[in-house]
Structures are given as C-alpha cells and as structure tokens.
Protein backbone atom coordinates (compact mmCIF):
# COMPACT_ATOMS: atom_id res chain seq x y z
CA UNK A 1 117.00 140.86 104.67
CA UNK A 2 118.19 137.55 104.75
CA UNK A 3 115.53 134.17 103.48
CA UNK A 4 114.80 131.34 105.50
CA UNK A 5 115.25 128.20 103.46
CA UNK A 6 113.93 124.54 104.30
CA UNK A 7 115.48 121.25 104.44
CA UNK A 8 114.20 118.31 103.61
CA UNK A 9 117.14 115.60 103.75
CA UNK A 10 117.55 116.83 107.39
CA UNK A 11 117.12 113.51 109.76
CA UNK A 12 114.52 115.02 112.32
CA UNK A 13 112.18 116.56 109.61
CA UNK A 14 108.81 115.81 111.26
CA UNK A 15 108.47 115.35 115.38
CA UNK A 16 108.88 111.82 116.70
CA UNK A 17 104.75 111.24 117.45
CA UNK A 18 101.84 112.57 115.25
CA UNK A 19 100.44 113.62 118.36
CA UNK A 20 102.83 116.86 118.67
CA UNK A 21 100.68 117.81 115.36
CA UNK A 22 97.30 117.88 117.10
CA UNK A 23 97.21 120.49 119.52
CA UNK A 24 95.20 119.45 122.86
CA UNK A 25 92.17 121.34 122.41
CA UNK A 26 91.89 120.72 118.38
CA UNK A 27 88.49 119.99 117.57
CA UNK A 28 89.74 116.58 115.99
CA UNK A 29 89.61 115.30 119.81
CA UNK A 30 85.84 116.13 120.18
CA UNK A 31 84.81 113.80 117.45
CA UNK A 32 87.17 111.44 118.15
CA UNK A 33 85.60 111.55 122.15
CA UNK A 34 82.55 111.85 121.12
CA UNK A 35 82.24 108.57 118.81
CA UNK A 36 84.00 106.65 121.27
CA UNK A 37 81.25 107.10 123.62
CA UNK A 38 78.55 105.68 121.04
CA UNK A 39 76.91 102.62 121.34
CA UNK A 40 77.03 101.55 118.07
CA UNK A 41 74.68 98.91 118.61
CA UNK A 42 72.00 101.33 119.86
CA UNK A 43 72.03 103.68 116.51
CA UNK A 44 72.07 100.50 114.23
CA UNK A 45 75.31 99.30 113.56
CA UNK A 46 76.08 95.64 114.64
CA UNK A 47 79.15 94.33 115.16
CA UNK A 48 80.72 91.24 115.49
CA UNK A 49 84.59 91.15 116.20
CA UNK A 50 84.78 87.20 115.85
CA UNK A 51 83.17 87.50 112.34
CA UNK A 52 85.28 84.69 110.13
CA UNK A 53 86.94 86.14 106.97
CA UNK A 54 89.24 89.12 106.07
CA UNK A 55 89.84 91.53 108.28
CA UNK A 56 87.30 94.65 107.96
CA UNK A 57 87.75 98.21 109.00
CA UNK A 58 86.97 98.65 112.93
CA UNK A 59 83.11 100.27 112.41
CA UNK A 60 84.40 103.24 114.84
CA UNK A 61 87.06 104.59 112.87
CA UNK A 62 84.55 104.22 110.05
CA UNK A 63 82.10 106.06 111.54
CA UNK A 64 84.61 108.59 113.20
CA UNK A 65 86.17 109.39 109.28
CA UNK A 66 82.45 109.99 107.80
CA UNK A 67 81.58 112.26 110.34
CA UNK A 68 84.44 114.18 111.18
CA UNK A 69 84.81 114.13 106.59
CA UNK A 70 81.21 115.47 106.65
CA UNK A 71 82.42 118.33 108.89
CA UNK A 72 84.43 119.50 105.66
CA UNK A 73 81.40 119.06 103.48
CA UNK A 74 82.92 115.62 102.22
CA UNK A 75 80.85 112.77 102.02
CA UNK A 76 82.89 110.67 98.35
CA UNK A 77 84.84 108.13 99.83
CA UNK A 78 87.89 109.14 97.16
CA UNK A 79 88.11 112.55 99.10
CA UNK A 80 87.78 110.89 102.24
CA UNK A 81 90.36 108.05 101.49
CA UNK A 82 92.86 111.38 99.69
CA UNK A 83 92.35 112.79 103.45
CA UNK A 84 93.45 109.91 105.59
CA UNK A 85 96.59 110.12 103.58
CA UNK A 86 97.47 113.92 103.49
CA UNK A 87 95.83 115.57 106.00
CA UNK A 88 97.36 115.69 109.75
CA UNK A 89 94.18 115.65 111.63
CA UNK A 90 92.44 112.81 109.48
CA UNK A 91 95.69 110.47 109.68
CA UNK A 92 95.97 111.42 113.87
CA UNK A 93 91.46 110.44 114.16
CA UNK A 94 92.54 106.94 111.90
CA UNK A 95 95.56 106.08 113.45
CA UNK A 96 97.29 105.31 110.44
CA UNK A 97 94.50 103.54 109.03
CA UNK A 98 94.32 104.51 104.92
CA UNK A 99 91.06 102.70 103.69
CA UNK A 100 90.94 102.29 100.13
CA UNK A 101 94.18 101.34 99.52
C-alpha cells in the first residue's frame, strides 16, 4: 500500500480565504450572530468610538472571544490570546485580530 505524504513548500498550501475553513453551519457563526445583535450598551458596556488615545480592541470582538473561549471552558486570557493565534475558528470570529501581542 502506497503512503500519502504532505508538502509544505507547495505555493497553494492553505485556501485563498479563511472562510473556506469555517463550514456554513459551524457553530462559530452562532456566536458570532448572536453578539452582533447585542446592545452592548443595554448589558453594561459603554462605548465610545471617538475616545482620544491609542487605539483599543473593538468591545464586540472582545466580548465575542470571552464567550465563544468560555464555550471551551477557557476563561485566562493567555489561553484565549494562544487561541486567536492557532485555532481556525477563533482567528475566522477575530478577524485576524491577536490581542496580547
């Protein structure tokens, strides 16, 4: 029986958009949905997007990597930050966003 072997100098490695790694109905979506449609204002979280000063994390994506971390049973920020940079559905919910570092 013959092996299958991988290659990783090839040029098309990964696909194109991180989207063909999170299937349609993976449950990724429904938290990502499902904090978009909070008012964060109404549960306690002000915002203010013409605050003066460095740039802070958008509160949403915040809020969207706490709860969809908790779903794992993580709540430490260094497991949370470690996830934004190696796991699929965490970098796809952040958009590329890798607080922390």
């Amino acid at each position: 029986m013959a092996y299958r072997y991988g290659n990783r100098h090839q040029m098309t490695l990964l696909p194109k958009s991180i989207e063909d790694y999170v299937r349609a109905d993976d449950p990724v979506r429904v938290y990502d949905a499902f904090i978009d449609a909070v008012d964060l204002e109404k549960v306690g979280i002000q915002t203010d997007p013409r605050k003066v000063g460095n740039a802070e994390y958008d509160p949403k994506a915040m809020l969207k990597l706490f709860v969809y971390g908790c779903s794992y049973g993580w709540k430490s920020s260094r497991k949370l930050e470690r996830a934004t940079h190696h796991n699929v559905s965490f970098m796809w919910l952040m958009g590329g966003l890798t607080p922390g570092s």
